[in-house]
Protein backbone atom coordinates (compact mmCIF):
# COMPACT_ATOMS: atom_id res chain seq x y z
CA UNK A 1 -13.98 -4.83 6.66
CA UNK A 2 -13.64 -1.37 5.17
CA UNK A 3 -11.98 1.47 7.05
CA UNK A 4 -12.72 5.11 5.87
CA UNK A 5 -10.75 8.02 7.20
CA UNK A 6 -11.94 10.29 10.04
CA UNK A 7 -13.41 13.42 8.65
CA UNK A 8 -14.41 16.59 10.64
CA UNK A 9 -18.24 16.24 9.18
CA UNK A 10 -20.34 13.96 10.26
CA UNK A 11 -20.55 10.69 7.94
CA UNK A 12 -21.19 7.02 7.60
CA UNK A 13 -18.84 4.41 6.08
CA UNK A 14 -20.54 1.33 6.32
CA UNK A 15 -19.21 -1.97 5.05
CA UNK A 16 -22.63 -3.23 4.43
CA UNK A 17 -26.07 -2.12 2.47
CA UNK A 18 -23.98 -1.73 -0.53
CA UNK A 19 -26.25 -1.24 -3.35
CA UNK A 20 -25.94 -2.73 -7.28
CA UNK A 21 -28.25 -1.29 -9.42
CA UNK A 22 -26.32 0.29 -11.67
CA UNK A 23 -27.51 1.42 -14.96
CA UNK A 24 -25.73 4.02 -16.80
CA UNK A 25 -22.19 5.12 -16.42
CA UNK A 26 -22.93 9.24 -16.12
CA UNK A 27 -20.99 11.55 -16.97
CA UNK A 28 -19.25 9.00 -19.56
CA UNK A 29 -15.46 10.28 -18.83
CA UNK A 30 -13.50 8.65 -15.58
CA UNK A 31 -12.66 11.91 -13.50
CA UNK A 32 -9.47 12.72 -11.92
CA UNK A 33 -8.80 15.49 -9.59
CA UNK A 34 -5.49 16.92 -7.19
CA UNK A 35 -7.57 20.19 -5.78
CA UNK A 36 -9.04 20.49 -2.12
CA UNK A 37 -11.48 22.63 -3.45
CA UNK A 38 -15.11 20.94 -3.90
CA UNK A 39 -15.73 20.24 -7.13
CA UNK A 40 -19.34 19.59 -9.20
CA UNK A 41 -19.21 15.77 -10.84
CA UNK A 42 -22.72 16.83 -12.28
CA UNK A 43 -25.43 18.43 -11.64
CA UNK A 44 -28.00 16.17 -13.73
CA UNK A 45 -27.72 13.19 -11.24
CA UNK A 46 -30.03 10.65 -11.06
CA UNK A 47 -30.72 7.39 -8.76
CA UNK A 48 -28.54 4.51 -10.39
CA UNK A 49 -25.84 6.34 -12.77
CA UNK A 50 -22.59 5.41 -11.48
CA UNK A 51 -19.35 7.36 -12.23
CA UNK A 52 -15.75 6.33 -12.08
CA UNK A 53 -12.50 8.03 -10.74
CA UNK A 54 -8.79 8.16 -10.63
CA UNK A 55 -7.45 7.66 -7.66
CA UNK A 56 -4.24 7.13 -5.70
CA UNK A 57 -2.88 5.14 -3.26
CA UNK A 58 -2.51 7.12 0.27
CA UNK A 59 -4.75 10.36 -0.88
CA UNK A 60 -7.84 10.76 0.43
CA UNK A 61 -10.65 11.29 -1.51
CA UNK A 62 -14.45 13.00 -0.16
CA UNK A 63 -17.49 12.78 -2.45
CA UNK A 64 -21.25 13.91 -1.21
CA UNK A 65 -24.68 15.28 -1.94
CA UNK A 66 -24.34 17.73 0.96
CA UNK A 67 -25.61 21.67 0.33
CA UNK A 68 -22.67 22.79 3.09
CA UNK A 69 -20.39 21.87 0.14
CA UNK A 70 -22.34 22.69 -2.77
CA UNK A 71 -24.53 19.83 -3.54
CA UNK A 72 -27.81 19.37 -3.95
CA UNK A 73 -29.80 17.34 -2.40
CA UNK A 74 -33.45 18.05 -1.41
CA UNK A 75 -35.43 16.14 -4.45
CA UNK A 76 -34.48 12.85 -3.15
CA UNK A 77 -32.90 11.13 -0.34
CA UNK A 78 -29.49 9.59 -1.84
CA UNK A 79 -27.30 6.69 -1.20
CA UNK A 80 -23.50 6.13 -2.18
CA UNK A 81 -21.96 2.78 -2.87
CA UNK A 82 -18.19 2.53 -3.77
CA UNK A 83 -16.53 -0.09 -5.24
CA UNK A 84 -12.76 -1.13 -6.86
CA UNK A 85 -13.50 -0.63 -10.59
CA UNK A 86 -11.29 -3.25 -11.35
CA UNK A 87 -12.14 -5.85 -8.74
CA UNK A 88 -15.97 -5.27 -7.92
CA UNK A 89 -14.71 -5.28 -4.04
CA UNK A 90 -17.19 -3.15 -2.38
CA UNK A 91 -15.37 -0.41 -0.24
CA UNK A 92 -17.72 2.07 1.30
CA UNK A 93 -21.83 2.31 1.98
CA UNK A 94 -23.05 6.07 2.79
CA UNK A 95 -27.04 6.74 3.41
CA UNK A 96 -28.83 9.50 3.52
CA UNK A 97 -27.08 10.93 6.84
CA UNK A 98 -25.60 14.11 5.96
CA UNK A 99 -26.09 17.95 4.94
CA UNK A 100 -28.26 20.95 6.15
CA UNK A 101 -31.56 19.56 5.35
CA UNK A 102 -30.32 15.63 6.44
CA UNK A 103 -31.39 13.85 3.27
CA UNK A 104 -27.35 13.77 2.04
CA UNK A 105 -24.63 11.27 1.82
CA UNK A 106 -21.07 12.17 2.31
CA UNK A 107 -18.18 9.71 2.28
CA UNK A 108 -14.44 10.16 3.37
CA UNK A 109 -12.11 7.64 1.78
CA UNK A 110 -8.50 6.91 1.84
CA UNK A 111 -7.49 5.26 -1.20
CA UNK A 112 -6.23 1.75 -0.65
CA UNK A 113 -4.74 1.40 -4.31
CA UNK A 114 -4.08 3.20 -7.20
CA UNK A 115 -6.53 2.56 -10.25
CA UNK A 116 -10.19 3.37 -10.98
CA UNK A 117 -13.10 3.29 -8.41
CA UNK A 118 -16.58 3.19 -9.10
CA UNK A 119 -19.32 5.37 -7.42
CA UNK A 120 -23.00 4.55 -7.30
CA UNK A 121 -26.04 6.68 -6.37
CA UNK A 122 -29.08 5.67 -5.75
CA UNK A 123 -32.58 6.27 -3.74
CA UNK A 124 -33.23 5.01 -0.23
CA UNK A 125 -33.70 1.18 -0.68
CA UNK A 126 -31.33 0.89 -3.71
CA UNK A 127 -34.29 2.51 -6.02
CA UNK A 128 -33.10 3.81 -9.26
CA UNK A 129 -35.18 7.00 -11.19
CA UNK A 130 -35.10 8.98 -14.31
CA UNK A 131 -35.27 12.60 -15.21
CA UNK A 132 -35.87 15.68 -13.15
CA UNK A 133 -35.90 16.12 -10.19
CA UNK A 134 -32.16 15.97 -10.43
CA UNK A 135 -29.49 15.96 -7.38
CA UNK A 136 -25.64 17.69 -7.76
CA UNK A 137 -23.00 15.28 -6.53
CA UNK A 138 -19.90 17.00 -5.69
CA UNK A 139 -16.18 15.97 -4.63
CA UNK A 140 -12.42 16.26 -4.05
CA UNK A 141 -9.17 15.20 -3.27
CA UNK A 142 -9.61 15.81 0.67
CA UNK A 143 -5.26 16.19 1.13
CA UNK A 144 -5.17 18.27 -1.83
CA UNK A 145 -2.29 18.80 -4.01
CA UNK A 146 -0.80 16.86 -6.81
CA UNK A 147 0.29 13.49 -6.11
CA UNK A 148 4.11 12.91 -7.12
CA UNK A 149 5.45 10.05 -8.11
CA UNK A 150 7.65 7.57 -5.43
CA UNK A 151 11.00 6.92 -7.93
CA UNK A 152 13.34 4.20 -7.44
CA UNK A 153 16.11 1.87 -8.78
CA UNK A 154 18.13 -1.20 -8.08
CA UNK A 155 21.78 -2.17 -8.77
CA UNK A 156 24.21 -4.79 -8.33
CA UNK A 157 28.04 -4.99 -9.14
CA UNK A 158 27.35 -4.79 -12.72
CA UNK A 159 26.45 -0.64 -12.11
CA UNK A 160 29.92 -0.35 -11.06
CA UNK A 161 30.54 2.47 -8.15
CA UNK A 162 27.61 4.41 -7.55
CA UNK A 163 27.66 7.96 -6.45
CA UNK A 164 24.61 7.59 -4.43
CA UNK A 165 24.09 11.58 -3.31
CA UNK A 166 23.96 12.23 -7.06
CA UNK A 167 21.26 9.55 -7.64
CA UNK A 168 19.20 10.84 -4.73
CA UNK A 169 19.50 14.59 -6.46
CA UNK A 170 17.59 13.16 -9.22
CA UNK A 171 14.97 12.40 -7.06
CA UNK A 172 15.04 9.06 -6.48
CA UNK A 173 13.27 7.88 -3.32
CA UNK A 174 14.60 4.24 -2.78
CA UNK A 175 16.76 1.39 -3.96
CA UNK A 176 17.24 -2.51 -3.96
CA UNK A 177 20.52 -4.16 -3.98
CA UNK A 178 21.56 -7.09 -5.07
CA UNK A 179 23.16 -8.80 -1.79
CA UNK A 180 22.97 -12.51 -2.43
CA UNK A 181 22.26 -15.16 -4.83
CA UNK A 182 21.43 -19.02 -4.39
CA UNK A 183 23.64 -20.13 -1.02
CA UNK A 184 27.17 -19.01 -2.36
CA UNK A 185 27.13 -16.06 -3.78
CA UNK A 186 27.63 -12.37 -2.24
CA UNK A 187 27.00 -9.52 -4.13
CA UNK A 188 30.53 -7.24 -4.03
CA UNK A 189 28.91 -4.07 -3.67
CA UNK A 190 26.21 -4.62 -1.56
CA UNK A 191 27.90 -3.59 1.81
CA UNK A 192 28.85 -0.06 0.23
CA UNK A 193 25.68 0.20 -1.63
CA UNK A 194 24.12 0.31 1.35
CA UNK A 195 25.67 2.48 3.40
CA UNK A 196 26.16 5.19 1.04
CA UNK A 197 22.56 4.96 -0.19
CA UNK A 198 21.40 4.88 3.52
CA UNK A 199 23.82 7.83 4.09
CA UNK A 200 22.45 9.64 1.32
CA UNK A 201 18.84 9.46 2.71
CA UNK A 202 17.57 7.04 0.13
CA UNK A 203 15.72 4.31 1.83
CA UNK A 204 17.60 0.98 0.94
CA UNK A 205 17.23 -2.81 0.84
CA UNK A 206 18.64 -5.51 -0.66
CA UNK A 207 17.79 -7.79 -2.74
CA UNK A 208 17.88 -12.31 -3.07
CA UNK A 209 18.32 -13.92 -6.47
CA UNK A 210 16.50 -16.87 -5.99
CA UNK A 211 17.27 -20.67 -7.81
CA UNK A 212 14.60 -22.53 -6.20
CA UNK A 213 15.47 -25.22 -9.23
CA UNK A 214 18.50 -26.20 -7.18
CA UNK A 215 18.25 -25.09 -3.55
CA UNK A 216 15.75 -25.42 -1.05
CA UNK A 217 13.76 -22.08 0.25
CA UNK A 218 15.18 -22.41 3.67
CA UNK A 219 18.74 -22.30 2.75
CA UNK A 220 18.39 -19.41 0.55
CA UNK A 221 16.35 -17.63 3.45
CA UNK A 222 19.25 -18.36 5.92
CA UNK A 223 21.78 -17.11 3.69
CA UNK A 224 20.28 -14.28 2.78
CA UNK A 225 19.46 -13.10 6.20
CA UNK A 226 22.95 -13.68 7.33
CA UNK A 227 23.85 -11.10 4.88
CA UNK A 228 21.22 -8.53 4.87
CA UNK A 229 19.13 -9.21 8.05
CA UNK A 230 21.05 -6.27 9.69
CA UNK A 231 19.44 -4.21 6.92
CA UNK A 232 15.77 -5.64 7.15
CA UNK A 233 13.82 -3.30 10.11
CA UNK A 234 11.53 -0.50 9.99
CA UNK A 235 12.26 2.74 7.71
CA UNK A 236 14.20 0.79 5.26
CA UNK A 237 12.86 -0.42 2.22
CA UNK A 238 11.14 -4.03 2.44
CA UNK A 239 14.01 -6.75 1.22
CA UNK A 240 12.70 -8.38 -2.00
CA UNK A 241 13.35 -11.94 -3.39
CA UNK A 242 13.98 -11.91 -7.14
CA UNK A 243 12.55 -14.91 -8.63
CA UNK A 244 12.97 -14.89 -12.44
CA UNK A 245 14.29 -17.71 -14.84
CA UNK A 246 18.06 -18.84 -14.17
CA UNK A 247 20.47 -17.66 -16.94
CA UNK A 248 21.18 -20.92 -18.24
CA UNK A 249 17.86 -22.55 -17.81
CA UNK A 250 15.33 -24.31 -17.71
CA UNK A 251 12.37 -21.47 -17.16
CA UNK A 252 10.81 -21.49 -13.79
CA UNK A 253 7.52 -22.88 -15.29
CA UNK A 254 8.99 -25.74 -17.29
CA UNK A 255 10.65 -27.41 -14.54
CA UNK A 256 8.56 -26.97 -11.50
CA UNK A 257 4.98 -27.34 -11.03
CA UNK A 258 3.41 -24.66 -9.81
CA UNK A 259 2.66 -25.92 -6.18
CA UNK A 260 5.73 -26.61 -6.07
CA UNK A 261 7.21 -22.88 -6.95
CA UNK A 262 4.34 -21.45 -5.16
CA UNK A 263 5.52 -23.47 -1.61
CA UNK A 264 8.97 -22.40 -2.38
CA UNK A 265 8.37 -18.66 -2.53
CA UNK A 266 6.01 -19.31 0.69
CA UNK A 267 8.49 -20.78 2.74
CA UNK A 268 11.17 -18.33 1.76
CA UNK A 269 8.63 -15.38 2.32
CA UNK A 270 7.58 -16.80 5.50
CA UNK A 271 11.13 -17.37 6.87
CA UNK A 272 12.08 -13.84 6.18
CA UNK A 273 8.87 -12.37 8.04
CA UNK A 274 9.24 -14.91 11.14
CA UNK A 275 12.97 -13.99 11.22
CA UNK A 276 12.83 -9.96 11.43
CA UNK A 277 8.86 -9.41 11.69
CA UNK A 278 9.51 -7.36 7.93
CA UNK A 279 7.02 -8.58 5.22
CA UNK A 280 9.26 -9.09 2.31
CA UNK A 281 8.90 -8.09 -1.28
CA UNK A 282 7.95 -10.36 -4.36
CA UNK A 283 9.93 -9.00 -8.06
CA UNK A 284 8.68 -11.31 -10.96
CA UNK A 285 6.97 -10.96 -13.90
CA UNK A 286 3.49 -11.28 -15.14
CA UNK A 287 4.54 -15.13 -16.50
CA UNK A 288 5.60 -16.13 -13.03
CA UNK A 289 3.19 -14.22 -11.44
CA UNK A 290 0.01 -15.87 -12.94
CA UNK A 291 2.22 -19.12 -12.77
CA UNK A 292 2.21 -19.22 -8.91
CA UNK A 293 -0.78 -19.91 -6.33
CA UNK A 294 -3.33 -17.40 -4.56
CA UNK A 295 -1.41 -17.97 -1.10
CA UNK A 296 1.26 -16.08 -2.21
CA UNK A 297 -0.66 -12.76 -3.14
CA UNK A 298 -0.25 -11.49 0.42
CA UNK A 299 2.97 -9.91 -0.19
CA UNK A 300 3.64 -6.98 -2.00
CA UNK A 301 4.48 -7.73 -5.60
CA UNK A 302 7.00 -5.76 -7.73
CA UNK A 303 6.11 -6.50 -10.88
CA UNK A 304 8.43 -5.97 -13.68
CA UNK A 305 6.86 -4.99 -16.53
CA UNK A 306 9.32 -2.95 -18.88
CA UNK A 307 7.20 -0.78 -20.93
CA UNK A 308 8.89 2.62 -20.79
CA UNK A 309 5.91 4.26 -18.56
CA UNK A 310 6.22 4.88 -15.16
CA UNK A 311 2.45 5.66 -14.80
CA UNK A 312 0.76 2.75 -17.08
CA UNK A 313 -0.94 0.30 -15.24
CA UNK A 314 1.15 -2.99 -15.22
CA UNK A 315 -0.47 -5.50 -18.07
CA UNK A 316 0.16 -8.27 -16.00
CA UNK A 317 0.03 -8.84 -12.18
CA UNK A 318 -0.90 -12.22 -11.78
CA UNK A 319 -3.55 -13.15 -9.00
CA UNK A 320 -2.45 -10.23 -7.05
CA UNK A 321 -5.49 -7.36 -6.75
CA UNK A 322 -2.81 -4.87 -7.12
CA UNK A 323 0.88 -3.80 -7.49
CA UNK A 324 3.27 -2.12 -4.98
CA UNK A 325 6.02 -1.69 -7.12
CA UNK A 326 6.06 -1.06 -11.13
CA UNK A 327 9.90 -1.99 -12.97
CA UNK A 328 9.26 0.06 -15.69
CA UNK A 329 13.03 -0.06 -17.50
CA UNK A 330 15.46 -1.79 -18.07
CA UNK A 331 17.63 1.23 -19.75
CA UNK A 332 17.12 4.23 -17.15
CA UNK A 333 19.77 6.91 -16.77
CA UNK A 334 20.55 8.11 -13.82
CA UNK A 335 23.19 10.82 -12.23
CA UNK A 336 25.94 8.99 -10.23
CA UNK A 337 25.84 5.83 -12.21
CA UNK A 338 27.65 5.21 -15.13
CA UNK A 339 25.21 2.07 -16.52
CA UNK A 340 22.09 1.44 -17.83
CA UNK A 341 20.44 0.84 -15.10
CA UNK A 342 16.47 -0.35 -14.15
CA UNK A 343 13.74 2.02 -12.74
CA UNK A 344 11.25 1.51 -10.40
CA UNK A 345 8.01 3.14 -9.53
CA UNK A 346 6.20 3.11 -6.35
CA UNK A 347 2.16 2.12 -6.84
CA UNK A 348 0.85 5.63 -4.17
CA UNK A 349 1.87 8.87 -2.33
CA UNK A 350 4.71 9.41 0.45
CA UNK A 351 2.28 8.99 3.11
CA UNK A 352 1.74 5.20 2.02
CA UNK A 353 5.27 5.19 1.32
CA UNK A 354 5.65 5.94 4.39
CA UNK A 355 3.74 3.81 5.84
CA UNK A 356 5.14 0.56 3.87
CA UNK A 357 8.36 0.70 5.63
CA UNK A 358 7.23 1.63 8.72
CA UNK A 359 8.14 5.61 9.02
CA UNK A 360 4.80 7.60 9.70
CA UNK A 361 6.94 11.11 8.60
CA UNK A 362 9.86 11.94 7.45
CA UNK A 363 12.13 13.24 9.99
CA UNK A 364 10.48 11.70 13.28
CA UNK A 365 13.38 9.40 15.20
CA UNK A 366 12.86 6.00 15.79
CA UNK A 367 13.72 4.06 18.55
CA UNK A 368 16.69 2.49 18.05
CA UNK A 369 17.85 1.26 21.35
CA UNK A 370 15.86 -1.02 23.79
CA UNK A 371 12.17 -0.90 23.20
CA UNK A 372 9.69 1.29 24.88
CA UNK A 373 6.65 -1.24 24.28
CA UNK A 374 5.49 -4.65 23.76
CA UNK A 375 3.17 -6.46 21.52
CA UNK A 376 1.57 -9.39 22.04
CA UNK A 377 0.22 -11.93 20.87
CA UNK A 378 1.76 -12.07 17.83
CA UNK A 379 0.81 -13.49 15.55
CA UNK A 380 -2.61 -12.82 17.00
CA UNK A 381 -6.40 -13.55 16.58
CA UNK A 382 -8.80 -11.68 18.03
CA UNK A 383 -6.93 -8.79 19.99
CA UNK A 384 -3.63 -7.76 20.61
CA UNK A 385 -2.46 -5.73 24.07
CA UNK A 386 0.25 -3.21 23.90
CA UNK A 387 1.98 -2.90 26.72
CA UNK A 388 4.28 0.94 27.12
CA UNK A 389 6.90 0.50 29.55
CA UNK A 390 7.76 3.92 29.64
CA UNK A 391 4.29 5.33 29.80
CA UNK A 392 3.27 8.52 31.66
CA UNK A 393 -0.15 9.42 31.32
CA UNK A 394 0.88 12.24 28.97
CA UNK A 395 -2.21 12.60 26.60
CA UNK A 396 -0.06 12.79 23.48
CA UNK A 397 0.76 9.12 24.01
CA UNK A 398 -1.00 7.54 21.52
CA UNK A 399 -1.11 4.23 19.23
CA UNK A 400 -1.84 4.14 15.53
CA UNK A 401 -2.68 1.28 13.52
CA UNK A 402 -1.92 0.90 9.48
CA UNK A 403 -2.61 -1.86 6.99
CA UNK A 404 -0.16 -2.51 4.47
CA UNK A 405 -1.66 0.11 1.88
CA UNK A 406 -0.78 2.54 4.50
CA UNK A 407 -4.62 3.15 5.67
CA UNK A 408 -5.16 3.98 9.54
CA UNK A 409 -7.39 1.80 10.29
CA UNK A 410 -7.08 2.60 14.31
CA UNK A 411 -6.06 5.51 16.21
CA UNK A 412 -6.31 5.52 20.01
CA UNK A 413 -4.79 7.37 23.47
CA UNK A 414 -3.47 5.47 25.33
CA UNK A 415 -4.75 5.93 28.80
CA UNK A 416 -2.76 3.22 30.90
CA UNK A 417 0.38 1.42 30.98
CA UNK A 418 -1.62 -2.05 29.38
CA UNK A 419 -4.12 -1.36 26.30
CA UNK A 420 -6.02 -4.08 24.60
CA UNK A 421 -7.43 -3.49 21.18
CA UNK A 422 -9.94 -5.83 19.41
CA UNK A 423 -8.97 -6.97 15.99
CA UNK A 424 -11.21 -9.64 14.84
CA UNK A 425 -13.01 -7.41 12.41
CA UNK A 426 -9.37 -6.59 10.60
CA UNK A 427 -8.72 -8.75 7.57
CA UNK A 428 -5.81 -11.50 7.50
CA UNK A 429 -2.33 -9.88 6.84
CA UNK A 430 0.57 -7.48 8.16
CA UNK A 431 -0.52 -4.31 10.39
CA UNK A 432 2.03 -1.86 11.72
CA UNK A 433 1.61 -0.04 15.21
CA UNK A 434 3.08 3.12 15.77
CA UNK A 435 3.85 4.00 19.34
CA UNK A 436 3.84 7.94 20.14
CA UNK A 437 5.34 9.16 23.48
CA UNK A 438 7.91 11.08 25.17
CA UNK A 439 10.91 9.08 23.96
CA UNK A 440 9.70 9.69 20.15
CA UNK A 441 7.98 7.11 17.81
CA UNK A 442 8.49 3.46 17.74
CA UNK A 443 7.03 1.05 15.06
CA UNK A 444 6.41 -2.73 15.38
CA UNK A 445 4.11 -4.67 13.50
CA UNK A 446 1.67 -7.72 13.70
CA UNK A 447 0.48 -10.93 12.11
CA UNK A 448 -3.45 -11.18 12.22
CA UNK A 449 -4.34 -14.55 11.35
């Protein structure tokens, strides 16, 4: 199902009636924009050009025929289709519902990834036309402002001591550490790592090297978590397993099939999410990554793909329809360490950041102690129920629901001490509920099966 964002105008998202009858790409450039200010795409439409668009993950993005923000649309009635450029995934279905004379679409979108989208417009009934009578399509980037970029790095013992208040000056956002390896092996600076990071206001995780050639997944999983599991909750970074070829051989791919690697990473995956309710992280590369099975694809990949650019699209991602994390170098510097070390780049804005490790904004407390409300089922089905123990009837007591691309895809009051809330139209896949009352904000999340 596709969730667009709430906008003050009236609107439809649908996530059907999608239209294909595309003919011409018009205008012939893909369009980017950072400005909350409406702007003219062009003003020679016609039924069944299509245009693309830059867009990033977390920003919202509004595009419409509507004469209230300087379109045009009274020669003919309009429809809007938009799709992943990339993909072909249909996202968003607007008819002619909107404007002063009620013959214009309008859609409000929150971007789910960062790439290219496609737009389609067409006549009622999918119709395509030619020539004038023309329509003027207009749109912007409804959050306005320039996206920046998400920095990060990750360490182990070989960067030495790391000043990590001089790292976050450079503006870097977060960092992985390297706390264990196999079932033996502790990482020397992981404990400090972390709490300086942490205490510099970088968010932190660590990090498992994985030999899946020797050990089995649940082993590694149980070591690892007796390590970092103190580490792995919400507003810290995700914990990542780093599967890449042993130093001494064989390559992943030459000595296990791969169902076999793809049940590994599964099962270690899995145990990490059952254990602490945190979806973990995937770092390979695009080898491994088109190596391994479809099942897999449902965590976040970090993809390490050294090119040097920290805003080039990753050549290789595997089965995955999109990246969370870029490793861009190998050979970064950095203030407060003395290495080489490798940078990271996060694939959206803070809000999705945000949203990925469970922190709505920067600055609200969580709930450390006890737990003001309960979840259940989980996983779950059909519907979950939420359950506030402390609630209070205050109106600003309120639940919010986010995918894992940091989309709201539910926002409700709560209105009694027991709410129930229907999810068998969400897709399969981590959600995160964020609890608003008196006491502050508290975040759990949710399997839907």
């Amino acid at each position: 199902m596709a969730f667009c964002g709430f906008g003050a105008h009236a609107q439809q998202c649908l996530s059907s009636g999608f239209c294909t009858t595309a003919t011409n790409q018009y205008p012939t450039s893909t369009l980017s924009t950072t400005t909350s200010t409406w702007s003219t795409v062009s003003a020679y439409m016609n039924a069944g050009n299509y245009t693309l668009f830059n867009v990033t993950s977390g920003d919202i993005y509004e595009w419409s025929y509507c004469e209230a923000y300087g379109g045009v649309s009274a020669n003919w009635d309009a429809q809007l289709t938009l799709s992943n450029n990339a993909t072909g995934q249909n996202l968003c279905f607007s008819d002619n519902v909107c404007g002063t004379s009620g013959n214009a679409p309008y859609i409000n979108w929150t971007a789910t990834f960062t790439g290219v989208v496609k737009l389609l417009t067409t006549q009622s009934n999918c119709v395509s036309n030619t020539g004038a009578p023309y329509n003027t399509l207009v749109w912007r980037q409804a959050n306005g402002g320039a996206s920046t970029s998400i920095m990060g790095v990750d360490v182990s013992h070989y960067d030495g001591t790391i000043t990590w208040s001089s790292v976050k000056s450079t503006g870097v956002s977060f960092a992985w550490a390297k706390a264990s390896e196999g079932t033996t092996i502790t990482d020397a600076t992981y404990a400090a790592n972390m709490v300086n990071g942490t205490a510099a206001g970088i968010a932190m995780a660590g990090y498992h090297f994985a030999h899946p050639e020797t050990n089995s997944a649940a082993s590694e999983a149980s070591f690892f978590l007796g390590i970092a599991g103190s580490y792995i909750k919400p507003c810290y970074l995700p914990p990542a397993l780093d599967l890449e070829d042993p130093s001494g051989g064989p390559s992943l791919v030459s000595s296990m099939t791969s169902a076999a690697l793809t049940t590994w990473v599964q099962d270690w995956m899995s145990a990490i999410k059952t254990q602490t309710g945190i979806t973990p992280v995937l770092y390979t590369n695009g080898s491994i990554a088109t190596y391994l099975g479809s099942s897999v694809k449902t965590y976040p990949i970090w993809i390490a793909d050294p090119d040097g650019s920290s805003t080039a699209q990753p050549s290789n991602i595997g089965s995955w329809p999109t990246w969370t994390f870029k490793q861009y170098s190998w050979t970064g510097t950095v203030a407060g360490i003395s290495s080489q070390v490798d940078m990271n780049v996060f694939n959206g804005n803070q809000t999705a950041f945000n949203n990925l490790i469970g922190c709505t904004a920067t600055g609200i407390p969580e709930i450390a102690s006890g737990s003001n409300f309960k979840l259940y089922p989980n996983p779950a089905n059909d519907h979950i129920v939420i359950e506030n123990v402390s609630f209070s009837g205050n109106p600003d007591e309120f639940i919010s629901v986010y995918n894992m691309q940091g989309q709201v895809v539910l926002q409700e009051i709560m209105h009694e001490q027991l709410t129930e809330i229907n999810i068998s139209g969400f897709g399969r896949g981590i959600y995160v509920v964020v609890l608003k009352n008196d006491n502050g904000v508290e975040v759990k999340k949710f399997l839907k099966d």
